[in-house]
C-alpha atoms as a PDB file:
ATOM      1  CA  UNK A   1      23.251 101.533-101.397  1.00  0.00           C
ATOM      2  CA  UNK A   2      24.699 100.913 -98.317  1.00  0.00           C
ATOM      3  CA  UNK A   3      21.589 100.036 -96.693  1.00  0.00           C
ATOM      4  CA  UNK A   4      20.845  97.449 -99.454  1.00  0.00           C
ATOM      5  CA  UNK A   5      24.228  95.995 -98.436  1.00  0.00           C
ATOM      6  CA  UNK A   6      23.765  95.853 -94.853  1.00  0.00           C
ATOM      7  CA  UNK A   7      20.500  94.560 -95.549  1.00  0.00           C
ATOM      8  CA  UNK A   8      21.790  91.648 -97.675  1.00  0.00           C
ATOM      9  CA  UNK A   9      24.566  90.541 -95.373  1.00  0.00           C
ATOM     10  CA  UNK A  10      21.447  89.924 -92.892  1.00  0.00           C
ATOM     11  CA  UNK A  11      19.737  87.850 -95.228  1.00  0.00           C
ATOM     12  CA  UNK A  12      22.397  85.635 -96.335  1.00  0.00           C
ATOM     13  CA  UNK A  13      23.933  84.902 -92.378  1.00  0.00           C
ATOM     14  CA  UNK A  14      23.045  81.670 -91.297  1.00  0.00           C
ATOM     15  CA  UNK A  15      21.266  82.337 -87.869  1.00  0.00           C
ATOM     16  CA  UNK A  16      24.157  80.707 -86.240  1.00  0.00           C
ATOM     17  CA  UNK A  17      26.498  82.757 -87.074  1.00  0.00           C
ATOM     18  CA  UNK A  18      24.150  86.385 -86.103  1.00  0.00           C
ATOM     19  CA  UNK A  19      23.803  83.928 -82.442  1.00  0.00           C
ATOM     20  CA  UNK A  20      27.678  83.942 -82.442  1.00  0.00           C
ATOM     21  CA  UNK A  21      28.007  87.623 -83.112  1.00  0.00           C
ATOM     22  CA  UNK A  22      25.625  88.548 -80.981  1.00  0.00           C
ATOM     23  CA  UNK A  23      27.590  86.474 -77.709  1.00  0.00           C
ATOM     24  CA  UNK A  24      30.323  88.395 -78.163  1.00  0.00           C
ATOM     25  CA  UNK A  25      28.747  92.440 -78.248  1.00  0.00           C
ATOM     26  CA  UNK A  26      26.763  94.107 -76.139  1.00  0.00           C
ATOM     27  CA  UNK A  27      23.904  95.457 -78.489  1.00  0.00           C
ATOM     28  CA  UNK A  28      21.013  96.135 -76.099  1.00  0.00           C
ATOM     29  CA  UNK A  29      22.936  98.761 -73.920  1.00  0.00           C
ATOM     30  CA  UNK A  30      23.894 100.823 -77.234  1.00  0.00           C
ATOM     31  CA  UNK A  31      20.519 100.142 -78.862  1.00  0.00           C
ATOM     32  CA  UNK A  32      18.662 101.190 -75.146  1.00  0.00           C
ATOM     33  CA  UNK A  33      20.977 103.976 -75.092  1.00  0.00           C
ATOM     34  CA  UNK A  34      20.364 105.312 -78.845  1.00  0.00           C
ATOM     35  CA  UNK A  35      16.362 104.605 -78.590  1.00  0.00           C
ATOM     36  CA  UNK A  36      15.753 106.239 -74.917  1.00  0.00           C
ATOM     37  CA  UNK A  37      17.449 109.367 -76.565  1.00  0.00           C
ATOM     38  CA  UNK A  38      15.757 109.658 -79.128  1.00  0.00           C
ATOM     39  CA  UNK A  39      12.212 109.275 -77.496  1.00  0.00           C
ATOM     40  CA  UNK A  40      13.538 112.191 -75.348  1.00  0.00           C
ATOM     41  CA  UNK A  41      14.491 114.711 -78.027  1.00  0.00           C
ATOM     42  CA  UNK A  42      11.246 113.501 -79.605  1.00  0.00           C
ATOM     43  CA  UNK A  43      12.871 113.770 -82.911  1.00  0.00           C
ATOM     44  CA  UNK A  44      11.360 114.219 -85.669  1.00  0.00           C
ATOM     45  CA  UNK A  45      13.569 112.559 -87.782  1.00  0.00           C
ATOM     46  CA  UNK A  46      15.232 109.515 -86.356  1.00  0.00           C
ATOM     47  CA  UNK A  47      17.557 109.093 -88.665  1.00  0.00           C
ATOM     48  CA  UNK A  48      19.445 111.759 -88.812  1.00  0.00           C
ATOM     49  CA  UNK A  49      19.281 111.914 -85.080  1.00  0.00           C
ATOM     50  CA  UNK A  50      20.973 108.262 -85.074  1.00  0.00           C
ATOM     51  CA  UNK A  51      23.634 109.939 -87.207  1.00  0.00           C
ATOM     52  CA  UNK A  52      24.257 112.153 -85.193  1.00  0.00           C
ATOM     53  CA  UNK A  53      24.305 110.460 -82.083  1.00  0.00           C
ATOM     54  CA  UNK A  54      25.786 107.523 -82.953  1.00  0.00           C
ATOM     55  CA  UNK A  55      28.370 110.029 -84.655  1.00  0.00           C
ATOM     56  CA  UNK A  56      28.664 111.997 -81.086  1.00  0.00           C
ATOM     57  CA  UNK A  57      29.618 108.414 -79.751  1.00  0.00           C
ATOM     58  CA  UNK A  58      32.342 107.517 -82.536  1.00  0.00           C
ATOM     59  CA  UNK A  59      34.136 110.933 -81.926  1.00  0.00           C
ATOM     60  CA  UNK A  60      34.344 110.537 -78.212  1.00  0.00           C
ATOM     61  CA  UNK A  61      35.801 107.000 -78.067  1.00  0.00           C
ATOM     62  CA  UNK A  62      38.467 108.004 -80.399  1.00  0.00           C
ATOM     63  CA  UNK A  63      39.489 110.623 -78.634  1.00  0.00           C
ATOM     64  CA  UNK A  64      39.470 108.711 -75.200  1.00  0.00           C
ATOM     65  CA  UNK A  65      36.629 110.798 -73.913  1.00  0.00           C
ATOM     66  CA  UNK A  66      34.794 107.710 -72.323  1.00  0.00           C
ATOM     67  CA  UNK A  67      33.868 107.084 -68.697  1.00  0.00           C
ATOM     68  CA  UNK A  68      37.037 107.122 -66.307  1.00  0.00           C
ATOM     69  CA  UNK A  69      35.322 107.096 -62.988  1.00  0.00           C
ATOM     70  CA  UNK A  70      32.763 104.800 -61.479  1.00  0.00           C
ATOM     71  CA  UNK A  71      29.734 105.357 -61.863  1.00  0.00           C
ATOM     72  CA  UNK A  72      27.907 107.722 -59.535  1.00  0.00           C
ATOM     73  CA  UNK A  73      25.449 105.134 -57.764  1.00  0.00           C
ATOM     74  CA  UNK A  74      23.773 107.681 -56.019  1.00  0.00           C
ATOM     75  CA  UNK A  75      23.086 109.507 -58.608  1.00  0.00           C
ATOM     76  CA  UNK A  76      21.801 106.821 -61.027  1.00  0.00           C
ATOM     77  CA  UNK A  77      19.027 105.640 -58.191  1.00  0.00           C
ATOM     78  CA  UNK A  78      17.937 109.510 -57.575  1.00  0.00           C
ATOM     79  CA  UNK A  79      17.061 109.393 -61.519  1.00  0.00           C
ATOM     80  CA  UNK A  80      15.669 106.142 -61.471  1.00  0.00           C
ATOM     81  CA  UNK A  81      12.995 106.901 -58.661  1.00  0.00           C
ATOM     82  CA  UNK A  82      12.558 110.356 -59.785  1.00  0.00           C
ATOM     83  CA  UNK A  83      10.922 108.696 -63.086  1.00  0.00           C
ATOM     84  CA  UNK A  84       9.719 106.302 -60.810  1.00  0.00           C
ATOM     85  CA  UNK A  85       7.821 108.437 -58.140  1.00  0.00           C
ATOM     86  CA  UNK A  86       6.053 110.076 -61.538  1.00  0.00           C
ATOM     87  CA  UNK A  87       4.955 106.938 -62.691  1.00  0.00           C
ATOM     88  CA  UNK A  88       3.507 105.669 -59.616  1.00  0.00           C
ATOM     89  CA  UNK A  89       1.264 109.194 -58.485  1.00  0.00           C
ATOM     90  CA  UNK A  90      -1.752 108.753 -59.614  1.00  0.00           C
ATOM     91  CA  UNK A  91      -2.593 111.505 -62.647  1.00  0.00           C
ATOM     92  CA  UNK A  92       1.201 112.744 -62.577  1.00  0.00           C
ATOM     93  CA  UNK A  93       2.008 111.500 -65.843  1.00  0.00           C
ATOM     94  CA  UNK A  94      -0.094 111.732 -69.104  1.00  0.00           C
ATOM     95  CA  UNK A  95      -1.579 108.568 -70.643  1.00  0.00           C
ATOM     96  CA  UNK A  96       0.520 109.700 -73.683  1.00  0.00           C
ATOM     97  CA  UNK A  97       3.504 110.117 -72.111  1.00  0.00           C
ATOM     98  CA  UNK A  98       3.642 107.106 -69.976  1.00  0.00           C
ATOM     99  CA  UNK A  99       5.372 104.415 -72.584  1.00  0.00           C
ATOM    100  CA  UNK A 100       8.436 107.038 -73.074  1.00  0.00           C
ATOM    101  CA  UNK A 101       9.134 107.422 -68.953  1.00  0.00           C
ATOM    102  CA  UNK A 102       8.368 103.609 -68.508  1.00  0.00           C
ATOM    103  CA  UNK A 103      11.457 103.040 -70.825  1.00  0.00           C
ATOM    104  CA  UNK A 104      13.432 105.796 -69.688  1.00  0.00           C
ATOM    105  CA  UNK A 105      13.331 103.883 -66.593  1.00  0.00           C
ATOM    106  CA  UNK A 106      13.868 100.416 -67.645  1.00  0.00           C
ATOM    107  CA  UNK A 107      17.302 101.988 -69.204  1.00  0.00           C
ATOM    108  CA  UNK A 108      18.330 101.891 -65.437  1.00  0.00           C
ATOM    109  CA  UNK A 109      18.626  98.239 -65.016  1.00  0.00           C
ATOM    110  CA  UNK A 110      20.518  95.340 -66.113  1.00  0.00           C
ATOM    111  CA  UNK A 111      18.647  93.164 -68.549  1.00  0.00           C
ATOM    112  CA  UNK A 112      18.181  90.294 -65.392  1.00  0.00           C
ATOM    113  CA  UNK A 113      17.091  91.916 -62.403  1.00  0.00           C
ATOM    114  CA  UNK A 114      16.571  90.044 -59.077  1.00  0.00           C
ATOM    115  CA  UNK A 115      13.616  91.416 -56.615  1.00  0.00           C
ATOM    116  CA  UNK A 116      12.045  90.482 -53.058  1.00  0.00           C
ATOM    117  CA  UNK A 117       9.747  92.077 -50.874  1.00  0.00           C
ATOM    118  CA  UNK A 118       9.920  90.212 -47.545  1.00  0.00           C
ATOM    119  CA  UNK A 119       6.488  91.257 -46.409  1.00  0.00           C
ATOM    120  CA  UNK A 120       4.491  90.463 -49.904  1.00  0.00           C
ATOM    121  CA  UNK A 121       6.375  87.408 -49.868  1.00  0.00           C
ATOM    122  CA  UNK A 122       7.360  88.263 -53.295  1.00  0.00           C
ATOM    123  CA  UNK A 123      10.638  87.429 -54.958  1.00  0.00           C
ATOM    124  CA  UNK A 124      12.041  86.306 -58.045  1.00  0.00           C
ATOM    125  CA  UNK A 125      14.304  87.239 -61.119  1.00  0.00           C
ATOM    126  CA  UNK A 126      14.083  88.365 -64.552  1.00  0.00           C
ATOM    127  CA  UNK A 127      13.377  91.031 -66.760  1.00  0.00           C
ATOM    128  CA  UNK A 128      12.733  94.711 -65.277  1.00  0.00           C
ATOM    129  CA  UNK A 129       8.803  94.238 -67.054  1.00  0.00           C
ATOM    130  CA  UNK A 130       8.722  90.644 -65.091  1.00  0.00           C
ATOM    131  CA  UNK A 131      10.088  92.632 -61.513  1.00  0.00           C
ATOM    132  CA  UNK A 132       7.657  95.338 -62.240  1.00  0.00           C
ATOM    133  CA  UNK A 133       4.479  93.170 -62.652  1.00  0.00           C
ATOM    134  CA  UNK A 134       5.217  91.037 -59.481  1.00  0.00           C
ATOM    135  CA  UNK A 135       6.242  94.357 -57.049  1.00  0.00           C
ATOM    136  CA  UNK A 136       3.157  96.133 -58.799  1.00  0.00           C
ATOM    137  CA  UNK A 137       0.568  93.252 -57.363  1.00  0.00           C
ATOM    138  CA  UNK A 138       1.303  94.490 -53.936  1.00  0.00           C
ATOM    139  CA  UNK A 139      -0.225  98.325 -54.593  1.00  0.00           C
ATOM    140  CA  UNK A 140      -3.663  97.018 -56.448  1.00  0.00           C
ATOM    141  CA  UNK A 141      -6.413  98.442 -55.466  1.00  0.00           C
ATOM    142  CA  UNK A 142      -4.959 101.745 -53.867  1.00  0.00           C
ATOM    143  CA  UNK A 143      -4.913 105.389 -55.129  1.00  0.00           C
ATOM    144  CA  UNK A 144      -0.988 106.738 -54.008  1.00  0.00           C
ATOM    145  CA  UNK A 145      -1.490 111.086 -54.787  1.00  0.00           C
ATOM    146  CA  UNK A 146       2.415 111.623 -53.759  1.00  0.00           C
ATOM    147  CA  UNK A 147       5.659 110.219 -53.402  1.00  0.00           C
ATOM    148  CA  UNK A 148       8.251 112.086 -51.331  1.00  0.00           C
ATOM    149  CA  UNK A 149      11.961 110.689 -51.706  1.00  0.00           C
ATOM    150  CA  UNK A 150      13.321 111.274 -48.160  1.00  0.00           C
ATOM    151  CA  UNK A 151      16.747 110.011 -48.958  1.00  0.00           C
ATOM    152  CA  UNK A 152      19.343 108.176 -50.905  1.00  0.00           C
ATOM    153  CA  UNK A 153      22.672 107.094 -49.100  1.00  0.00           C
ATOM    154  CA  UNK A 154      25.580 104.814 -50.088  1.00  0.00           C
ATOM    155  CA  UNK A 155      25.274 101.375 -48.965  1.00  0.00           C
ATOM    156  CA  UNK A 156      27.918  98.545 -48.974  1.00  0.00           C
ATOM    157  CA  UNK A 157      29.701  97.883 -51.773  1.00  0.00           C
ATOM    158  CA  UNK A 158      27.721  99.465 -55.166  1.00  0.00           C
ATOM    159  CA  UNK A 159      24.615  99.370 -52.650  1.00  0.00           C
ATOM    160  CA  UNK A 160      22.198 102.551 -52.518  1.00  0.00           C
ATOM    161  CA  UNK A 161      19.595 102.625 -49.380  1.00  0.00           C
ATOM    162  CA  UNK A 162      16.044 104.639 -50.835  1.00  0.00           C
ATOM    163  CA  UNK A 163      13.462 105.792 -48.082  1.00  0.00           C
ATOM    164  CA  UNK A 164      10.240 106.700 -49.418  1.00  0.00           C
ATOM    165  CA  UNK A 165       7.243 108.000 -48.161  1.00  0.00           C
ATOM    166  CA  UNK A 166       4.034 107.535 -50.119  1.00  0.00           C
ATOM    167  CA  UNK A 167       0.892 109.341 -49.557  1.00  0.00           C
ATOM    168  CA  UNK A 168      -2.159 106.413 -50.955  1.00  0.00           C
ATOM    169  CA  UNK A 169      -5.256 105.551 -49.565  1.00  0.00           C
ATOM    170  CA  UNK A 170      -7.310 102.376 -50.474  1.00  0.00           C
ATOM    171  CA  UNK A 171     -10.054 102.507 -53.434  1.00  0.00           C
ATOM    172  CA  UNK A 172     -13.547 100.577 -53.617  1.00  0.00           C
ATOM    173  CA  UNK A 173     -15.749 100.278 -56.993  1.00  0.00           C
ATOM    174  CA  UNK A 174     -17.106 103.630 -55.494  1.00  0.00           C
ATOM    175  CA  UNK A 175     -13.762 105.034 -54.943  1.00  0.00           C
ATOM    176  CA  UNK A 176     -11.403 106.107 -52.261  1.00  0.00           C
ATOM    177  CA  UNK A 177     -12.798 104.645 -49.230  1.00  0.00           C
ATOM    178  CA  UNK A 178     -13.509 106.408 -46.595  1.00  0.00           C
ATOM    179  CA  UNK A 179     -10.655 107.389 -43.389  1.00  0.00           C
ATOM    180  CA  UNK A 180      -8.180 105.082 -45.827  1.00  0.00           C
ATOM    181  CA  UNK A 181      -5.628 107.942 -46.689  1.00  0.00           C
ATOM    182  CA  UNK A 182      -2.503 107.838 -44.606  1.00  0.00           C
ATOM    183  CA  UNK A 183       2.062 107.074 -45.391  1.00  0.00           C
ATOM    184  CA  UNK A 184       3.336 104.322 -46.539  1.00  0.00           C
ATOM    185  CA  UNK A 185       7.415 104.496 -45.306  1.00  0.00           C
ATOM    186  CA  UNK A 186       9.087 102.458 -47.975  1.00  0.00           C
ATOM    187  CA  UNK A 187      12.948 101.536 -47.966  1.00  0.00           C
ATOM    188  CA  UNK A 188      14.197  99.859 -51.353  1.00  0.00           C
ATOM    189  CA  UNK A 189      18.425  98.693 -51.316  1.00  0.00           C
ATOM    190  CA  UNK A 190      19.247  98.860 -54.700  1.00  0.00           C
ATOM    191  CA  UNK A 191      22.302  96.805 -56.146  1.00  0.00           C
ATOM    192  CA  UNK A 192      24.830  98.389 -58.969  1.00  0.00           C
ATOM    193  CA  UNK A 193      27.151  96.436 -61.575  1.00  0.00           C
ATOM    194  CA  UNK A 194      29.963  98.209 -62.947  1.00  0.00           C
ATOM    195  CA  UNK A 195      28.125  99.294 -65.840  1.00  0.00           C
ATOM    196  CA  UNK A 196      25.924 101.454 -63.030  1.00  0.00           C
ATOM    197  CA  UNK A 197      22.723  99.046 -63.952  1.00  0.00           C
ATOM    198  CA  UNK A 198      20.717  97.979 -61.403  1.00  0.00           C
ATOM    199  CA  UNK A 199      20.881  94.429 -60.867  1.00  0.00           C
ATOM    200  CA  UNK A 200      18.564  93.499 -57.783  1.00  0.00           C
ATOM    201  CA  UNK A 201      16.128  95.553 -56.230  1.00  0.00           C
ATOM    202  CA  UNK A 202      15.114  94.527 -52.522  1.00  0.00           C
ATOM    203  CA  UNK A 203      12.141  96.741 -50.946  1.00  0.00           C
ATOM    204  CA  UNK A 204      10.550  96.459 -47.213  1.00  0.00           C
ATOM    205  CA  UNK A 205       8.007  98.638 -46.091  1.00  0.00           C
ATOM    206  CA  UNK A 206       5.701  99.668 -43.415  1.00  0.00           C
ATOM    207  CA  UNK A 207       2.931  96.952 -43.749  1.00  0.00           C
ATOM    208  CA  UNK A 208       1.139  97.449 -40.393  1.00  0.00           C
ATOM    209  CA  UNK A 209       0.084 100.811 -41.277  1.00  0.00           C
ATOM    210  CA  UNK A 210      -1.491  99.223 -44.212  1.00  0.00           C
ATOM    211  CA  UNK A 211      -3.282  96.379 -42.784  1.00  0.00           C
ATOM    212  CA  UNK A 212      -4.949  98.924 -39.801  1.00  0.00           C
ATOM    213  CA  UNK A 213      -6.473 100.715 -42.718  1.00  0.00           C
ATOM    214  CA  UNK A 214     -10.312 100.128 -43.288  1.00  0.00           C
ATOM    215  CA  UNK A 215     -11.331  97.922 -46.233  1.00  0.00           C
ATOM    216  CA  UNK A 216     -14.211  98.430 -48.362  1.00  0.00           C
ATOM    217  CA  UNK A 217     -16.103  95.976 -46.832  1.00  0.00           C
ATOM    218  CA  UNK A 218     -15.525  97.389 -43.484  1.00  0.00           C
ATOM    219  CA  UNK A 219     -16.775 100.480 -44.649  1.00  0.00           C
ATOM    220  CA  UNK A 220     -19.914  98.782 -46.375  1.00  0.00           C
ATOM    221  CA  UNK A 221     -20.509  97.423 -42.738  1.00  0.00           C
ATOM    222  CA  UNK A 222     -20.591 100.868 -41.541  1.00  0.00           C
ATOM    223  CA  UNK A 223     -23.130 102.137 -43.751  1.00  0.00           C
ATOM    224  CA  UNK A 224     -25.097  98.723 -43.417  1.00  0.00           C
ATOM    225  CA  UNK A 225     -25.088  99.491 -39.368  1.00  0.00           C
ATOM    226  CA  UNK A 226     -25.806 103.464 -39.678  1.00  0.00           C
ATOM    227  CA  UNK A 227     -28.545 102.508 -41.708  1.00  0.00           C
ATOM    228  CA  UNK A 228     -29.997  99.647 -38.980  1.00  0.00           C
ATOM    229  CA  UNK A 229     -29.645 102.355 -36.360  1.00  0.00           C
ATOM    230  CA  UNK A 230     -31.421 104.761 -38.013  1.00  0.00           C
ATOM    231  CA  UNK A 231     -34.417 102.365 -38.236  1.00  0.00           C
ATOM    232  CA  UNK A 232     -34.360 101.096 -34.949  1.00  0.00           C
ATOM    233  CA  UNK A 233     -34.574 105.148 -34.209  1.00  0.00           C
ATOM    234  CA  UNK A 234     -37.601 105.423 -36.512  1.00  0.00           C
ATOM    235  CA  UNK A 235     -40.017 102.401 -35.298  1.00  0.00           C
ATOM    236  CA  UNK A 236     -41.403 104.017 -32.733  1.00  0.00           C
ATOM    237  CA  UNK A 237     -41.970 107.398 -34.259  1.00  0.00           C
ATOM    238  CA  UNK A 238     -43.869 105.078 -37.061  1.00  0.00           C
ATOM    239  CA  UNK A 239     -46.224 103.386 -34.463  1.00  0.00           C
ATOM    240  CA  UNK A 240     -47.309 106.053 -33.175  1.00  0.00           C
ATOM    241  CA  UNK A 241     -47.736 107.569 -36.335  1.00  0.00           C
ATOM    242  CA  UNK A 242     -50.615 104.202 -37.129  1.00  0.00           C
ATOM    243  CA  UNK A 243     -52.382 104.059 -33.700  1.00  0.00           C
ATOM    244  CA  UNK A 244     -52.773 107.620 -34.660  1.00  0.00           C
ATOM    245  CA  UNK A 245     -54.486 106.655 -38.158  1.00  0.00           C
ATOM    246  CA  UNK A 246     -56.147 104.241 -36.566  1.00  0.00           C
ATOM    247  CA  UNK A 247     -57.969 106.064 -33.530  1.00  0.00           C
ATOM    248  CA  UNK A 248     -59.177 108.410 -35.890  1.00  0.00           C
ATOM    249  CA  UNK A 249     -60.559 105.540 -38.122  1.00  0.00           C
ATOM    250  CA  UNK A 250     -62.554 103.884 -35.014  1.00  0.00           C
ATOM    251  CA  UNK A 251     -63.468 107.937 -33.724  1.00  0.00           C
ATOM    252  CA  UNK A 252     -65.237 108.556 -37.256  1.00  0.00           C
ATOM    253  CA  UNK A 253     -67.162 104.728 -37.121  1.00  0.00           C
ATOM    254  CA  UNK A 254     -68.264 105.968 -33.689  1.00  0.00           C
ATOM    255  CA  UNK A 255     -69.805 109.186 -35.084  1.00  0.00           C
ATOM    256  CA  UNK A 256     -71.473 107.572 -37.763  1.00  0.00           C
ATOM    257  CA  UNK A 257     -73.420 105.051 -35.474  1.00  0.00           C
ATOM    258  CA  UNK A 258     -76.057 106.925 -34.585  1.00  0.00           C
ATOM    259  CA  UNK A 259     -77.006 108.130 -37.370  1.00  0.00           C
ATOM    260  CA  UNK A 260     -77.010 104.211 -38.839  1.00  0.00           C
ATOM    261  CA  UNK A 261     -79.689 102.866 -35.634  1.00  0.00           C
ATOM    262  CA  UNK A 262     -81.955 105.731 -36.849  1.00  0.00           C
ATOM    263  CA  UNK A 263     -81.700 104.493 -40.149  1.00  0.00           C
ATOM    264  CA  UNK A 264     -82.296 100.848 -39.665  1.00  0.00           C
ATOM    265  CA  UNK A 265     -85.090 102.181 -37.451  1.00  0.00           C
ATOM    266  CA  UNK A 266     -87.083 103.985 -40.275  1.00  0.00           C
ATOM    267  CA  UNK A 267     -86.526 100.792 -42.056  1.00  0.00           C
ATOM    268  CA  UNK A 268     -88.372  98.645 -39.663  1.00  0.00           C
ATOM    269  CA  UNK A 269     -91.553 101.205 -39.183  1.00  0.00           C
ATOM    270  CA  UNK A 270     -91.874 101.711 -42.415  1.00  0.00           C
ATOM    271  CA  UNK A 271     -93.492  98.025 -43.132  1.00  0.00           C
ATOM    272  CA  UNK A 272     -95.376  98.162 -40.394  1.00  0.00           C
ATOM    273  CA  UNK A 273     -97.189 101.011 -40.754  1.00  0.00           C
ATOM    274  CA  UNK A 274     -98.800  99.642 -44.046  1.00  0.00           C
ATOM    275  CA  UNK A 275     -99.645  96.585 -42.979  1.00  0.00           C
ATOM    276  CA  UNK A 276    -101.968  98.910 -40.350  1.00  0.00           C
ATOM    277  CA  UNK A 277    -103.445 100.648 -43.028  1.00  0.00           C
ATOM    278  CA  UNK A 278    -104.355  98.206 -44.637  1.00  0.00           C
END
């Protein structure tokens, strides 16, 4: 009954007023919150779940059991990039389980998000998707197998400094190419409000160690010139091999000669040798 009701009220509110409400509450953290748990516990019955934790919630506000200190910064980005190192290793997470850790991680940050990466010359703002998209251009086309996180230290203000190392090498229609593997030292400055959501995420890393790696058309090239090489190297071995043929060819003409005069000679006397007999 009470679900008709609710139900009812939403059908009868002129979409002004629900664009009113909705100014003046912050659904999509509680809603984030609520759905990113229950994707965790994998519950089996969401509703009771919501009851439950939406009951949890109730209980604690009253009884002044909310958040007193600031958020630990720290903290929140060694989560984040723990999620995010999984995501990013190539075979680390399951197909299956790839939605639920892509939206644990999106409960991280704020829903606008500014981003830059100096070297990509890559910036913007938006929605953690939109950030996500743009950063993940940079890494097409390579392979990364592991992601260490050296370190995370305070910054200025709600600031948080990440160095990374990655461990990728660069892939080809035929796969990893060859001599390609090598680190990748990434440092990403990540930018807290006071709800501990991140609201900008600004990332530099080592590019020259990236552009000194071989492509796959310089590897092609390789292969192309190995294979010229090995050519030039057979040639001669392959003229001697038909001046070889071909002596023997002009020695067996040679031998049969004779035995062709003698021939045509029998030929000749033959004729005339009647004609005296007659």
């Amino acid at each position: 009954r009470a679900g008709s009701r609710y139900a009812f009220q939403m059908a009868v509110s002129p979409k002004a007023d629900v664009e009113a409400y909705l100014a003046t509450v912050d659904l999509r953290t509680v809603l984030e919150g609520a759905l990113n748990a229950v994707v965790a516990e994998r519950a089996a019955d969401p509703i009771s779940f919501f009851h439950s934790y939406f009951g949890e919630l109730a209980a604690a506000a009253a009884a002044g059991d909310g958040p007193t200190e600031p958020a630990d910064v720290v903290e929140l980005a060694t989560s984040c990039f723990e999620l995010q190192a999984a995501l990013v290793v190539e075979g680390a997470t399951p197909a299956e389980a790839m939605p639920a850790k892509i939206e644990a991680m999106r409960a991280h940050f704020a829903r606008v998000v500014r981003w830059g990466v100096p070297q990509a010359s890559i910036k913007g703002e938006g929605s953690f998707e939109s950030m996500m998209t743009a950063i993940g251009g940079i890494w097409a086309g390579m392979i990364t197998t592991h992601v260490k996180n050296e370190s995370f230290s305070k910054g200025e203000g709600d600031t948080v400094v990440v160095k990374q190392v990655y461990t990728n090498h660069l892939g080809s229609d035929n796969g990893a190419v060859n001599g390609s593997e090598g680190e990748t030292h990434l440092e990403t400055t990540l930018g807290f409000d006071e709800e501990g959501k991140i609201v900008s995420w600004m990332q530099q890393y080592d590019g020259t160690a990236l552009a000194a790696r071989p492509t796959a058309a310089s590897d092609g090239d390789a292969a192309t010139e190995e294979s010229a090489e090995t050519a030039e190297a057979a040639a001669p071995e392959a003229a001697v091999e038909a001046a070889a043929e071909e002596a023997d060819v002009t020695a067996e003409a040679a031998a049969d000669e004779p035995e062709a005069a003698a021939l045509e000679a029998a030929t000749e006397e033959a004729p005339a040798a009647v004609a005296t007999e007659a």
